[in-house]
Structures are given as structure tokens and as C-alpha cells.
PDB file of N, CA and C in Angstrom:
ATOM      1  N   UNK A   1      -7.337  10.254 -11.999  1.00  0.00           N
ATOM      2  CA  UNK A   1      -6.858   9.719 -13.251  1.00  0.00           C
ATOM      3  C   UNK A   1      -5.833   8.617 -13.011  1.00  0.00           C
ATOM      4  N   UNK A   2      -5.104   8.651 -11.802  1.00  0.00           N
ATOM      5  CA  UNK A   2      -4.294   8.328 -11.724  1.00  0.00           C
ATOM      6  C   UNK A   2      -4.652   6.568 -11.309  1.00  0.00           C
ATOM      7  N   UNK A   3      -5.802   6.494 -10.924  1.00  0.00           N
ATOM      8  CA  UNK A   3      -6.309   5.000  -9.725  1.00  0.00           C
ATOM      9  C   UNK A   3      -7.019   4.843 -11.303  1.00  0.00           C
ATOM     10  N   UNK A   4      -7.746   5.213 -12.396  1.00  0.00           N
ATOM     11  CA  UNK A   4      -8.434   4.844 -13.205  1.00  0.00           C
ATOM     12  C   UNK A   4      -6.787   3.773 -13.867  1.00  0.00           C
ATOM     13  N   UNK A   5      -5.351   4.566 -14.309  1.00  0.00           N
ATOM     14  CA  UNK A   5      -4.752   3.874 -15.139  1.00  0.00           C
ATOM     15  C   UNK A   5      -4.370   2.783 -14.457  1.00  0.00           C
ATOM     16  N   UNK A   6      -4.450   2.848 -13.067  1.00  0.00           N
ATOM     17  CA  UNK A   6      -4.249   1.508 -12.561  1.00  0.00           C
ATOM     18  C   UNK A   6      -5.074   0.758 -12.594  1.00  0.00           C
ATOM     19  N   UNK A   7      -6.524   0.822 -12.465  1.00  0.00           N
ATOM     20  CA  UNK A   7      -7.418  -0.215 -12.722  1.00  0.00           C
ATOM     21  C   UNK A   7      -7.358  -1.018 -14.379  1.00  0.00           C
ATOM     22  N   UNK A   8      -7.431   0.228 -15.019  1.00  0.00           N
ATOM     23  CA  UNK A   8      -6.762  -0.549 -16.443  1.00  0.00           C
ATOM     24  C   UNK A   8      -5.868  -1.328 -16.577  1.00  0.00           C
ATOM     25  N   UNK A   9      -4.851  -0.944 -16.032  1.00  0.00           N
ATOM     26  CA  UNK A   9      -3.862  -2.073 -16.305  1.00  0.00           C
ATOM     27  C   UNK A   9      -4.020  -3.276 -15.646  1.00  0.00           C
ATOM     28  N   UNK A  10      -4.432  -2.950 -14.540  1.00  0.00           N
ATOM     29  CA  UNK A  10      -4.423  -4.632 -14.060  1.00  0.00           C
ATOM     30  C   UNK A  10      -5.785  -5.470 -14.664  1.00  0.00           C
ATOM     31  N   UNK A  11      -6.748  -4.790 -14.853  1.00  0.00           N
ATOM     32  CA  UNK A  11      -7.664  -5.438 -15.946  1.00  0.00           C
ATOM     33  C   UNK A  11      -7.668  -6.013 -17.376  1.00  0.00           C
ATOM     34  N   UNK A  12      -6.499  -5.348 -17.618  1.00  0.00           N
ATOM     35  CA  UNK A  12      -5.722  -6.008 -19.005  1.00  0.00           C
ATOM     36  C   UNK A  12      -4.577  -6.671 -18.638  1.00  0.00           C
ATOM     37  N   UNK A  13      -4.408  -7.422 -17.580  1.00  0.00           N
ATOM     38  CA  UNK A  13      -3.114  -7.776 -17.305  1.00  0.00           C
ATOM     39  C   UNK A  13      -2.683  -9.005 -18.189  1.00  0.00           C
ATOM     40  N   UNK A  14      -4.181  -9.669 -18.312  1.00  0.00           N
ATOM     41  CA  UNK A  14      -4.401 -11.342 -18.842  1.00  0.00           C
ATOM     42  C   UNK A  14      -3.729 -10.953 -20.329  1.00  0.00           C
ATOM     43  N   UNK A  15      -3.814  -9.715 -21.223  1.00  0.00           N
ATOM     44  CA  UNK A  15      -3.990 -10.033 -22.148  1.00  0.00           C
ATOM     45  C   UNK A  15      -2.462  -9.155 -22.096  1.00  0.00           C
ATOM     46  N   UNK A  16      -1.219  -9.233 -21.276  1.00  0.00           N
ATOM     47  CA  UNK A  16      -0.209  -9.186 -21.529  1.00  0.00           C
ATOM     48  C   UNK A  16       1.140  -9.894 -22.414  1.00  0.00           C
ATOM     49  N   UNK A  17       0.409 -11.471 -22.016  1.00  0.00           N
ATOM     50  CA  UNK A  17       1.732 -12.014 -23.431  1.00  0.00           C
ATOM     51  C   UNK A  17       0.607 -11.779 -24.711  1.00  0.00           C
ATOM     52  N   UNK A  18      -0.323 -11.104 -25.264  1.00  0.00           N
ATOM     53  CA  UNK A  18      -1.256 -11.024 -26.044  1.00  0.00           C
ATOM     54  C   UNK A  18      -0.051  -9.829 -27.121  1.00  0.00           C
ATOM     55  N   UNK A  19      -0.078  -8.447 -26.433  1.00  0.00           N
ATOM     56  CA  UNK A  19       0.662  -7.234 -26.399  1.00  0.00           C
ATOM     57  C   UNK A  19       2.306  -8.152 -27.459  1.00  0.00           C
ATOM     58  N   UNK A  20       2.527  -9.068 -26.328  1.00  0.00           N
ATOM     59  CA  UNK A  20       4.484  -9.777 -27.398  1.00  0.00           C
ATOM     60  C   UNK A  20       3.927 -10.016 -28.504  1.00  0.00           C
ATOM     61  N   UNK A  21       3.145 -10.654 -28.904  1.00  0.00           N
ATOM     62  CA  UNK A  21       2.707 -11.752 -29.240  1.00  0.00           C
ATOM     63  C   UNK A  21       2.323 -10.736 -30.857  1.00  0.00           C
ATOM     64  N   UNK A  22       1.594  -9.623 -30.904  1.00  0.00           N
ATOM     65  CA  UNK A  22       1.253  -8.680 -31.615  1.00  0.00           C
ATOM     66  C   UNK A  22       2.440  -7.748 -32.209  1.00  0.00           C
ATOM     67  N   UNK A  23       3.374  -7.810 -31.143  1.00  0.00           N
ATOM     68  CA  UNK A  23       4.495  -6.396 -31.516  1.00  0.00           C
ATOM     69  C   UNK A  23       5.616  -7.334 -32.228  1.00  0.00           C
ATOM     70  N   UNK A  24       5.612  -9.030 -31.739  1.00  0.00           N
ATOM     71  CA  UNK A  24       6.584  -9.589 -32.731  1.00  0.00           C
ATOM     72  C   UNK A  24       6.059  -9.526 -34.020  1.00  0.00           C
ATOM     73  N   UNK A  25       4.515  -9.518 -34.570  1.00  0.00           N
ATOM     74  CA  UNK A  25       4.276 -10.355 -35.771  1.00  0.00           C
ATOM     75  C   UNK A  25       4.321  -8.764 -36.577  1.00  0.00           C
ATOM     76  N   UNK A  26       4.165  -8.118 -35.660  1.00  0.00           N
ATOM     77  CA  UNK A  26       4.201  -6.578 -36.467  1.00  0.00           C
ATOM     78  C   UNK A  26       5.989  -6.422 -36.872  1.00  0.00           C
ATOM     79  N   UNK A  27       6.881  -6.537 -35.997  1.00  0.00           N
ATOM     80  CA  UNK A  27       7.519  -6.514 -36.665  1.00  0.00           C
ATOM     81  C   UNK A  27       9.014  -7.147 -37.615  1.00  0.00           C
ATOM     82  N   UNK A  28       7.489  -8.692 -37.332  1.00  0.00           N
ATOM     83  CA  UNK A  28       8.142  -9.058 -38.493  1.00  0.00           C
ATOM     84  C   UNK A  28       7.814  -9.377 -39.839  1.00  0.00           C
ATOM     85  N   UNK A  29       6.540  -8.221 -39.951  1.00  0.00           N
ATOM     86  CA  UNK A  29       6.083  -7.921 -41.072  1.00  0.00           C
ATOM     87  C   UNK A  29       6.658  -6.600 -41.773  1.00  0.00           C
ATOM     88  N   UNK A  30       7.023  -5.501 -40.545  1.00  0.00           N
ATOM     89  CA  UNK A  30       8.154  -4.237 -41.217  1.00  0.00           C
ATOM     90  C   UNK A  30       9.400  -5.126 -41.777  1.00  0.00           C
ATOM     91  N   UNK A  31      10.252  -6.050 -41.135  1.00  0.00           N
ATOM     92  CA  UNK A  31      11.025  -6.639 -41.625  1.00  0.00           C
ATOM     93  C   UNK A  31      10.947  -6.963 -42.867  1.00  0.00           C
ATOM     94  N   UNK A  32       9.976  -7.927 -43.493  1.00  0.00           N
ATOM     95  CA  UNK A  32       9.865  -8.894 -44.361  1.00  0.00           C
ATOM     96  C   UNK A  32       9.693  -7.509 -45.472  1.00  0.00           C
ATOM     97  N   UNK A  33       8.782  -6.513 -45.290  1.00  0.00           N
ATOM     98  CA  UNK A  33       8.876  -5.178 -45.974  1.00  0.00           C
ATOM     99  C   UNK A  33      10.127  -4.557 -46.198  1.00  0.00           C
ATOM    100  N   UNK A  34      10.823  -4.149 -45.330  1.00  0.00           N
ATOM    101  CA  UNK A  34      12.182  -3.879 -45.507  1.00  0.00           C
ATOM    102  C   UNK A  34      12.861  -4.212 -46.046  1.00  0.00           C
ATOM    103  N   UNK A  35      13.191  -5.494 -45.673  1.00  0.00           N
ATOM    104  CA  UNK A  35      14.065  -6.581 -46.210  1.00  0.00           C
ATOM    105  C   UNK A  35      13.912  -7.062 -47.973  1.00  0.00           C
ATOM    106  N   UNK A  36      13.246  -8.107 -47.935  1.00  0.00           N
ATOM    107  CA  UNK A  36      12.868  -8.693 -49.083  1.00  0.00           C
ATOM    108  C   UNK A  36      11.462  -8.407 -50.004  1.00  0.00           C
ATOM    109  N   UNK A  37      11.264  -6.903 -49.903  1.00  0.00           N
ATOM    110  CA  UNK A  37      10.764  -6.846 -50.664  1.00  0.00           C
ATOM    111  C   UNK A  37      11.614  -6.622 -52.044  1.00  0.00           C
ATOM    112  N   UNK A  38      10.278  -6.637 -53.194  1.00  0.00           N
ATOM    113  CA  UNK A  38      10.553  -6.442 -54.651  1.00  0.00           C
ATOM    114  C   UNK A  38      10.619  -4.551 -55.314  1.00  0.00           C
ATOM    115  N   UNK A  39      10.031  -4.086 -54.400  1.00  0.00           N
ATOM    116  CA  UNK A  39      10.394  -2.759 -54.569  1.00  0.00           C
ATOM    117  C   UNK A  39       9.997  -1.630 -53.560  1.00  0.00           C
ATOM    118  N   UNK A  40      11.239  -1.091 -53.949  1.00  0.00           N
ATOM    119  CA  UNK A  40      11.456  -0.307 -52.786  1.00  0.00           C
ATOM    120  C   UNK A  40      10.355   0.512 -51.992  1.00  0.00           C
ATOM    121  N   UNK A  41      10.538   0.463 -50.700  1.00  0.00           N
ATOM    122  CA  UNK A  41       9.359   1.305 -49.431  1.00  0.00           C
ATOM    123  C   UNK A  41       9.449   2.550 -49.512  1.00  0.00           C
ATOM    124  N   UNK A  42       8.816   3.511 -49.826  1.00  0.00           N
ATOM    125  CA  UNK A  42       8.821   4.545 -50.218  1.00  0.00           C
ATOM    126  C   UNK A  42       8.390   5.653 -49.064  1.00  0.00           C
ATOM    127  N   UNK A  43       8.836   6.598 -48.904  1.00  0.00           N
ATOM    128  CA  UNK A  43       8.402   7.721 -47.286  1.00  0.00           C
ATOM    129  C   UNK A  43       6.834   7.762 -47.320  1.00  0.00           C
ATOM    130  N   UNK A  44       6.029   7.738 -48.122  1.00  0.00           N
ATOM    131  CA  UNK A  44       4.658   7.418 -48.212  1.00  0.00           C
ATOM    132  C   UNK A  44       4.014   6.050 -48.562  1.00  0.00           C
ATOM    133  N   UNK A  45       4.391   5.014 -48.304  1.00  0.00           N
ATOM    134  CA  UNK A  45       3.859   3.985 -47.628  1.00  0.00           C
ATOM    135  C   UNK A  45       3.022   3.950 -46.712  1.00  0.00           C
ATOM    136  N   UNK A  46       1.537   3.666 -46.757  1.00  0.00           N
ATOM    137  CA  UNK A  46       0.782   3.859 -45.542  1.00  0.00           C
ATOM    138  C   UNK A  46       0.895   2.484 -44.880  1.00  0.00           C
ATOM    139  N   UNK A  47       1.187   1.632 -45.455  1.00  0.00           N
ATOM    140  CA  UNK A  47       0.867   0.202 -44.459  1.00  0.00           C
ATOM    141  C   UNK A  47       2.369  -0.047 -43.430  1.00  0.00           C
ATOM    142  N   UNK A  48       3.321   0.772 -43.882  1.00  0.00           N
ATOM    143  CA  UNK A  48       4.514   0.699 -43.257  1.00  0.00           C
ATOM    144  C   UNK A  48       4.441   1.385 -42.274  1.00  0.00           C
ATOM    145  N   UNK A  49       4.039   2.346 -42.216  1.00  0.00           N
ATOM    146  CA  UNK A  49       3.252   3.821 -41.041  1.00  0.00           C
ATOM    147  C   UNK A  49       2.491   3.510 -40.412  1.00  0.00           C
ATOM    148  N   UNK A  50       1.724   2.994 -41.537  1.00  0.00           N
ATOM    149  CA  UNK A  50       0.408   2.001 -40.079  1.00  0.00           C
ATOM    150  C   UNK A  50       1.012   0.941 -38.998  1.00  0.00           C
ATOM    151  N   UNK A  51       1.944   0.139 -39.642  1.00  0.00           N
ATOM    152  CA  UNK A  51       3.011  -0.856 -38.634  1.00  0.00           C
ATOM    153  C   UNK A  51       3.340   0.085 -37.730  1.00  0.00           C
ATOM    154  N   UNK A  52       3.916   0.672 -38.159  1.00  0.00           N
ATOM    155  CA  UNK A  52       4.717   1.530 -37.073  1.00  0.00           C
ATOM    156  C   UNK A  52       4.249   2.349 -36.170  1.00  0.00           C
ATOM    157  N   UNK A  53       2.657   2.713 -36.007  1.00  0.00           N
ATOM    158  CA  UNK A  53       1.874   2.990 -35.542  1.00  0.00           C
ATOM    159  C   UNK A  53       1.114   1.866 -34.482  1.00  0.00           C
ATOM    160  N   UNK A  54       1.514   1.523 -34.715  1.00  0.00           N
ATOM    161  CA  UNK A  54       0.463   0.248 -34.327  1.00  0.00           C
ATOM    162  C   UNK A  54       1.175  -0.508 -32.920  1.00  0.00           C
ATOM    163  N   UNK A  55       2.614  -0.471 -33.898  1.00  0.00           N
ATOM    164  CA  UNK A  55       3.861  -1.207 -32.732  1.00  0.00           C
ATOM    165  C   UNK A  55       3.897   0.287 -31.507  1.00  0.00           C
ATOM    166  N   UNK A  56       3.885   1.231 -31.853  1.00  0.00           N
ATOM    167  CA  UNK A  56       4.001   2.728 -30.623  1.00  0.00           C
ATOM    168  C   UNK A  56       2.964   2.225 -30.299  1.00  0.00           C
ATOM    169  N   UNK A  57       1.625   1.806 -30.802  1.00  0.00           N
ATOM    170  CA  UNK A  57       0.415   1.932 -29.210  1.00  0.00           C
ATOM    171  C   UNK A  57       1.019   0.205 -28.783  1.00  0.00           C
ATOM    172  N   UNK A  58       1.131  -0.398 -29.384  1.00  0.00           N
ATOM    173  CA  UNK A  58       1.438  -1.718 -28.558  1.00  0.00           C
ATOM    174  C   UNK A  58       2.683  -1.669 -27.079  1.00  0.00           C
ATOM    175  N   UNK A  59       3.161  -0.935 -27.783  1.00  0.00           N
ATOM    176  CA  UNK A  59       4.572  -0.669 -26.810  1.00  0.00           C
ATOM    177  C   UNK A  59       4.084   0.427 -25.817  1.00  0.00           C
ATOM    178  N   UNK A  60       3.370   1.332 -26.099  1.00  0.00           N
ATOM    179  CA  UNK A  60       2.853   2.177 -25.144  1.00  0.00           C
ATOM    180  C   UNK A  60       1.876   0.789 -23.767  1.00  0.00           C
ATOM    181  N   UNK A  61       0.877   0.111 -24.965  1.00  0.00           N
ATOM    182  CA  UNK A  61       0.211  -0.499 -23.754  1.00  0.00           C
ATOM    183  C   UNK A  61       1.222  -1.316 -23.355  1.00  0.00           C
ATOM    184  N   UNK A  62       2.025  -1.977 -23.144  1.00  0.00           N
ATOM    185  CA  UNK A  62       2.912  -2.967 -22.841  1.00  0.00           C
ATOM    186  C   UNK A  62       3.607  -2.465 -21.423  1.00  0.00           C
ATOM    187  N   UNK A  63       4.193  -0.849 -21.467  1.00  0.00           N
ATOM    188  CA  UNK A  63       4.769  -0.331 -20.694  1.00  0.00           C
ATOM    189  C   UNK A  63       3.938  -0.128 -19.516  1.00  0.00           C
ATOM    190  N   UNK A  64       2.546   0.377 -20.109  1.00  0.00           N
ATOM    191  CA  UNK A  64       1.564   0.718 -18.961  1.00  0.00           C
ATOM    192  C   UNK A  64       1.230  -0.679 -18.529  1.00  0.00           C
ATOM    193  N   UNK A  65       1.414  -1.726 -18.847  1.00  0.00           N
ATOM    194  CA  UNK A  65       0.905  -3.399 -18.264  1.00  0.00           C
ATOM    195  C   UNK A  65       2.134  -3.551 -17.308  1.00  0.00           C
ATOM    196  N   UNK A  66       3.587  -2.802 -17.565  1.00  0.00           N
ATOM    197  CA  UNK A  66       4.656  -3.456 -17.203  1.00  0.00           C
ATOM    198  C   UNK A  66       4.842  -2.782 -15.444  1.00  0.00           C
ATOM    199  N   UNK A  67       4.419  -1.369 -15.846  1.00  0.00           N
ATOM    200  CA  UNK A  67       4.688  -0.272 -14.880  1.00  0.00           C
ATOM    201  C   UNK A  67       3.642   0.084 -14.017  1.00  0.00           C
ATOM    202  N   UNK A  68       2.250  -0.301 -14.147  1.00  0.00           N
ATOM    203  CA  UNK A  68       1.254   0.163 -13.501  1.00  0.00           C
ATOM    204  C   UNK A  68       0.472  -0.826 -12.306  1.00  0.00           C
ATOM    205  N   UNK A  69       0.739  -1.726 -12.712  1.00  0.00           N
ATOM    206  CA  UNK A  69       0.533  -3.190 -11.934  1.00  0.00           C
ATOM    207  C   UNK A  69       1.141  -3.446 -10.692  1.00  0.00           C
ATOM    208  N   UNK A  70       2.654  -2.910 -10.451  1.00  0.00           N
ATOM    209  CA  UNK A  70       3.309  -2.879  -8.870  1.00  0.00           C
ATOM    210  C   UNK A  70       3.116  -1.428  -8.369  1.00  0.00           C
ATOM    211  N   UNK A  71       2.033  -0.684  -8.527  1.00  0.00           N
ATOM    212  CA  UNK A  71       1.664   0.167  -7.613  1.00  0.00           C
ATOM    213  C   UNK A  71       2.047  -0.195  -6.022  1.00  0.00           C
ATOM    214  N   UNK A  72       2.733   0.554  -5.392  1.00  0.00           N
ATOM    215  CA  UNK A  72       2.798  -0.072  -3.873  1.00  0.00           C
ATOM    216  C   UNK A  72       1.481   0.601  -3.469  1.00  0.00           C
ATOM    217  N   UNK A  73       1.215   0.071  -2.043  1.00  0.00           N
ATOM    218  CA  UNK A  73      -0.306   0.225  -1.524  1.00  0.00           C
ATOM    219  C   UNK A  73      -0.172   1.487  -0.147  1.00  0.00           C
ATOM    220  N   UNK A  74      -0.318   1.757  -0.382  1.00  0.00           N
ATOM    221  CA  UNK A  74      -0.651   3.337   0.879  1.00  0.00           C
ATOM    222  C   UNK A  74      -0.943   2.305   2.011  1.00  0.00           C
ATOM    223  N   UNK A  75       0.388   2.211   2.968  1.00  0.00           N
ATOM    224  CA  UNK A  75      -0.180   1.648   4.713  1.00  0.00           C
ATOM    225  C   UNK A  75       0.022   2.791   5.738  1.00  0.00           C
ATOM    226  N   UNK A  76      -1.043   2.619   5.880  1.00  0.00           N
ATOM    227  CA  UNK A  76      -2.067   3.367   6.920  1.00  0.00           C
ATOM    228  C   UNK A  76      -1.220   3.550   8.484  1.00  0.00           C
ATOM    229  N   UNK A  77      -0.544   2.327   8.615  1.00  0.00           N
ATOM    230  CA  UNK A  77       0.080   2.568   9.958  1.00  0.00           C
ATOM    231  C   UNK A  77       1.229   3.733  10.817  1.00  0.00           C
ATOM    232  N   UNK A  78       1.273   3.550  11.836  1.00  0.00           N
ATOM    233  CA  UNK A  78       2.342   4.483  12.402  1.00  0.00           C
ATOM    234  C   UNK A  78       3.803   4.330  12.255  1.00  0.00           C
ATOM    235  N   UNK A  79       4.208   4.526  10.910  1.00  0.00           N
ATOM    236  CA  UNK A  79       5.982   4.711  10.378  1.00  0.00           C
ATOM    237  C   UNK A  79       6.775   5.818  10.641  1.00  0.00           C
ATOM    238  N   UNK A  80       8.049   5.232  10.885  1.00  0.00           N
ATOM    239  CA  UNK A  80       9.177   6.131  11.182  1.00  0.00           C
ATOM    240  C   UNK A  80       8.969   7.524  10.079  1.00  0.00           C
ATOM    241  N   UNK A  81       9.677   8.591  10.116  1.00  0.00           N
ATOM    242  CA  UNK A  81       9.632   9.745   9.338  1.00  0.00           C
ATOM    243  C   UNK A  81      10.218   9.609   8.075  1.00  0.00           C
ATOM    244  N   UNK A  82      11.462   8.640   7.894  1.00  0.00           N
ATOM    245  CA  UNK A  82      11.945   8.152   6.764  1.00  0.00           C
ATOM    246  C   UNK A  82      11.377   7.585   5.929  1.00  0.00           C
ATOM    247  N   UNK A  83      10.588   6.809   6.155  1.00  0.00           N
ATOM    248  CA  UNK A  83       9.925   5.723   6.246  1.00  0.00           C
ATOM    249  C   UNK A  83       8.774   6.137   5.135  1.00  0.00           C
ATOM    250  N   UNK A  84       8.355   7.238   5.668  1.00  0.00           N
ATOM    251  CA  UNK A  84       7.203   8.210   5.091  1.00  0.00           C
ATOM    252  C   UNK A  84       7.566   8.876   3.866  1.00  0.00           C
ATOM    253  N   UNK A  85       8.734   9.487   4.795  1.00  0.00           N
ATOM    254  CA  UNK A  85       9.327  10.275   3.227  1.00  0.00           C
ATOM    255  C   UNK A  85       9.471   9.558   1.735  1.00  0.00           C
ATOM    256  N   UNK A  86       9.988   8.126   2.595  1.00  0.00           N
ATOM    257  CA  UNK A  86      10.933   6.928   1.350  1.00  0.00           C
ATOM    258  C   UNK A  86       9.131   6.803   0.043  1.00  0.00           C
ATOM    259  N   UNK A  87       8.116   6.707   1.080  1.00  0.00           N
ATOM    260  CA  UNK A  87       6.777   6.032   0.406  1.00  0.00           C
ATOM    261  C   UNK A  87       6.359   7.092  -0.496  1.00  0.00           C
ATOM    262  N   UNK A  88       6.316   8.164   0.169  1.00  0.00           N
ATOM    263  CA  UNK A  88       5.661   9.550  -1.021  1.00  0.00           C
ATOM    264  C   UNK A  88       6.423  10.079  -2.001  1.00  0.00           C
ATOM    265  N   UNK A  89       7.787   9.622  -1.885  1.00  0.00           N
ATOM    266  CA  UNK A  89       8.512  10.127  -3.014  1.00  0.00           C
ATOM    267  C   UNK A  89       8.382   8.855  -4.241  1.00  0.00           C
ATOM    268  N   UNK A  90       8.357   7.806  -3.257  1.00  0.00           N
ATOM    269  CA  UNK A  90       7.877   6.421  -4.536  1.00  0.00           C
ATOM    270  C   UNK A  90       6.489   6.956  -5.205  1.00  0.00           C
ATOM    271  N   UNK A  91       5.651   7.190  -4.391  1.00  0.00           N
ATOM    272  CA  UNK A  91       4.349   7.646  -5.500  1.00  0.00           C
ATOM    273  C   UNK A  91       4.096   8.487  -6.244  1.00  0.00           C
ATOM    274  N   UNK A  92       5.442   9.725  -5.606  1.00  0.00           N
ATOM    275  CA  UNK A  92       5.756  10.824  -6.580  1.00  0.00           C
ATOM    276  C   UNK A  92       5.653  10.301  -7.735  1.00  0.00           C
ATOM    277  N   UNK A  93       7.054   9.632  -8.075  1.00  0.00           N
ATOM    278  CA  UNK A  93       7.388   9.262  -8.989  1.00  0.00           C
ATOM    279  C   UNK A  93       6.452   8.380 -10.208  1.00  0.00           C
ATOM    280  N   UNK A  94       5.229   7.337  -9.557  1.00  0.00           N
ATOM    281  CA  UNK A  94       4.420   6.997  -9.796  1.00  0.00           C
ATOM    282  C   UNK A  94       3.493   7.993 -10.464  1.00  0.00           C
ATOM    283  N   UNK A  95       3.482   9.121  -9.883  1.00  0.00           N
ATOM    284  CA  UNK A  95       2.438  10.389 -10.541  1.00  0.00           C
ATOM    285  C   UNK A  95       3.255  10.677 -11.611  1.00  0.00           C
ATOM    286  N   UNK A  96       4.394  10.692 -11.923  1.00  0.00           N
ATOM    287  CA  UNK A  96       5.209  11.466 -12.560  1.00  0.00           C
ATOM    288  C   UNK A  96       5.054  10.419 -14.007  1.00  0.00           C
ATOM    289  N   UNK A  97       5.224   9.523 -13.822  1.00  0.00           N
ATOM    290  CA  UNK A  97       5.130   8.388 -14.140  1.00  0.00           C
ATOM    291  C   UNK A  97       3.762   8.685 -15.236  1.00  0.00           C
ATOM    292  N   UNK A  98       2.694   8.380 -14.529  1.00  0.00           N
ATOM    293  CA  UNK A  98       1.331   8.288 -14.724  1.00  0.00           C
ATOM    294  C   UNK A  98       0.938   9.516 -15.870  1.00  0.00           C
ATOM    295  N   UNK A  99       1.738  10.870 -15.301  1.00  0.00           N
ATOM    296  CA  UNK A  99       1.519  12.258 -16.258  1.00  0.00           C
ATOM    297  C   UNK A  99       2.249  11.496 -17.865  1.00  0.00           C
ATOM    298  N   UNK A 100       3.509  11.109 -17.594  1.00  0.00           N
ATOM    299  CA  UNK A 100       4.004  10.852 -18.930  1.00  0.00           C
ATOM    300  C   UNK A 100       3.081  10.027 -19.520  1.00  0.00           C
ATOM    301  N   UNK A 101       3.058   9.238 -18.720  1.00  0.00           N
ATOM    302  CA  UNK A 101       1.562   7.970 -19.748  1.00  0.00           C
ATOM    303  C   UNK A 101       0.610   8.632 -20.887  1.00  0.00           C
ATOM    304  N   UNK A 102       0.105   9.657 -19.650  1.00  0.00           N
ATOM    305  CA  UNK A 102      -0.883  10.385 -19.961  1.00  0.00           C
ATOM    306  C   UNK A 102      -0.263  11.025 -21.778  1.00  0.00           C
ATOM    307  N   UNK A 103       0.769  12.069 -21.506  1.00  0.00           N
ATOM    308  CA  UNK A 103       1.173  12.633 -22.421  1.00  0.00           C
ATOM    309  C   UNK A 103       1.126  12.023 -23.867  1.00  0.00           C
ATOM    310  N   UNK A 104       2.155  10.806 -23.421  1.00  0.00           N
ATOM    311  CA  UNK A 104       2.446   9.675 -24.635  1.00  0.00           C
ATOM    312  C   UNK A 104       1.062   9.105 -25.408  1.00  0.00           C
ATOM    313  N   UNK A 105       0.218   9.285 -24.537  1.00  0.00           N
ATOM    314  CA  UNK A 105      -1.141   8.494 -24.943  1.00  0.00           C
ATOM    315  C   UNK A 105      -2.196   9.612 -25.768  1.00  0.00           C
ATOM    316  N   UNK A 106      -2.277  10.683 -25.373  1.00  0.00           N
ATOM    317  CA  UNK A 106      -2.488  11.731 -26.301  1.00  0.00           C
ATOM    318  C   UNK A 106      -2.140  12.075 -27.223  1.00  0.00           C
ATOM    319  N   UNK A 107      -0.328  12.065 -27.484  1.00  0.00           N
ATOM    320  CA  UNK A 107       0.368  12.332 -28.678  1.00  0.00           C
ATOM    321  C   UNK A 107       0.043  11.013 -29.554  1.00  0.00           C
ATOM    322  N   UNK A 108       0.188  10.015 -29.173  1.00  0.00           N
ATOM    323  CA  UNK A 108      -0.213   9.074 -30.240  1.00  0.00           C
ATOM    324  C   UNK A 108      -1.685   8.995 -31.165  1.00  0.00           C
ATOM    325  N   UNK A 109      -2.639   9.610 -30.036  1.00  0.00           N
ATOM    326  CA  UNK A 109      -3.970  10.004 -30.450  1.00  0.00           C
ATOM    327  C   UNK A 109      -4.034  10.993 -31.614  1.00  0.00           C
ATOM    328  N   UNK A 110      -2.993  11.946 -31.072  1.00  0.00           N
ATOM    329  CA  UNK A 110      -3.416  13.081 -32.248  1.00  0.00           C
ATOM    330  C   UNK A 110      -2.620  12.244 -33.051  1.00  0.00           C
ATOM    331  N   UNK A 111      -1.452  11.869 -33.697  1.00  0.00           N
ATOM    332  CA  UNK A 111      -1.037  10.876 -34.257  1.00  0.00           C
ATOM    333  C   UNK A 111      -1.176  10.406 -35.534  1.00  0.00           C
ATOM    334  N   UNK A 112      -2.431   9.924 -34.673  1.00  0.00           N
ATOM    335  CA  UNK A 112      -3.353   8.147 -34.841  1.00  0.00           C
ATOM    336  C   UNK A 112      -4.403   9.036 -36.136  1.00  0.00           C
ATOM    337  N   UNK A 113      -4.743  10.183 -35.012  1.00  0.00           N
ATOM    338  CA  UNK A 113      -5.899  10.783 -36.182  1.00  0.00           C
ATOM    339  C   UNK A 113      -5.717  11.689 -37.487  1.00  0.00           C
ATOM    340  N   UNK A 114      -4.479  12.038 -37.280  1.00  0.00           N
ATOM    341  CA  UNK A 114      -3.663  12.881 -38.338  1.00  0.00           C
ATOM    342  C   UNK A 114      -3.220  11.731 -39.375  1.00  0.00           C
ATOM    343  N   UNK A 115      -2.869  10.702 -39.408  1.00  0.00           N
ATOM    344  CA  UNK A 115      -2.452   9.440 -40.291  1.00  0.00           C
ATOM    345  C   UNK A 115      -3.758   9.060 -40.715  1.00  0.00           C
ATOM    346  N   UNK A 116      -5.341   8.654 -40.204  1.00  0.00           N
ATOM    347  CA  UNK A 116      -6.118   8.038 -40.212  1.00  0.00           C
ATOM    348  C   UNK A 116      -6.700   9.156 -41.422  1.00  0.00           C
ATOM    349  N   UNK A 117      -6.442  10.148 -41.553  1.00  0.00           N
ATOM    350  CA  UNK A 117      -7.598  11.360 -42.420  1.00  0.00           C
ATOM    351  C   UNK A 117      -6.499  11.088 -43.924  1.00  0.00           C
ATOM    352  N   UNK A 118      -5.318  10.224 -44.232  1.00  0.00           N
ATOM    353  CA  UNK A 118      -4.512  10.079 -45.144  1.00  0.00           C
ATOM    354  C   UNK A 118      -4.325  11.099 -46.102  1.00  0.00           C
TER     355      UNK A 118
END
């Protein structure tokens, strides 16, 4: 699972200033809602929920474009013991990493589909 989210990300890498580019206009459409509207946003607003939905998966993919892309590369050669230790605890963290992805990307799913049935 873990080599699949990396292939994703770097396959979407192109469409990284795409990701700004989406999460500004989103929100500066909650703004313009917020702000200057003519009457007031109400806790059941779906198009305000939907923004705000929309900006969590943008920001979710953004993070996974930001974080998944400097994978360091497994070298094969004969390294000191430190050396070793220093690399597997970096990929630890990378797994650790990768589980939260995972998590965040599910919860938004159920989410996504609990908002979508209105």
C-alpha cells in the first residue's frame, strides 16, 4: 500500500500548483459567503459544507503531493550500523506517515458519503 501511495503521488505531481490554485478559489468563495453575504449562513447550508469538504480532500491531496514525493530510496550497499539504524527509522516514520494518510483518506470517504445522501 505503501509503494502504491507513492506512485500516486508522484504521478500527480504535475497537477500540484493545480491543488493551490483550487483551495484558493474555494476559499475565496467561503469568504465571499461569510463575509458579504445578504443573509445569514445557516449550520445547514449544503454549499458551505460542500466548500469545506472539498478544501479537506484538496488539502489532504496537497499533503500527500507534499510528503510522498521525497521518499528516500533503500541503498543496497555496505553501511555503518548507525547508518542503518538512522535509514529504517526514516521509513518508519514514512510508514507511520503513510498509515495516517491512509486513515485521513477513509474518514473523509465516509464523510464525503454521509454529506452526499443529504
Amino acid at each position: 500500500m505503501f509503494s502504491l501511495i507513492v506512485k500516486l503521488s508522484i504521478a500527480l505531481k504535475p497537477f500540484h500548483r493545480l491543488t493551490y490554485l483550487l483551495a484558493l478559489l474555494i476559499i475565496v468563495n467561503l469568504a465571499y459567503k461569510f463575509l458579504f453575504s445578504s443573509e445569514p449562513i445557516q449550520a445547514t447550508d449544503k454549499a458551505a459544507m460542500f466548500s469545506l469538504l472539498a478544501l479537506a480532500w484538496l488539502v489532504l491531496i496537497n499533503l500527500m503531493l507534499q510528503v510522498f514525493t521525497r521518499i528516500p530510496e533503500r541503498i543496497q550497499t555496505k553501511q555503518s550500523f548507525f547508518v542503518r539504524i538512522k535509514n529504517r527509522l526514516h521509513q518508519a516514520v514514512y510508514y507511520v506517515l503513510s498509515l495516517l494518510f491512509i486513515g485521513l483518506s477513509l474518514t473523509l470517504i465516509i464523510l464525503s458519503i454521509r454529506m452526499l445522501r443529504l
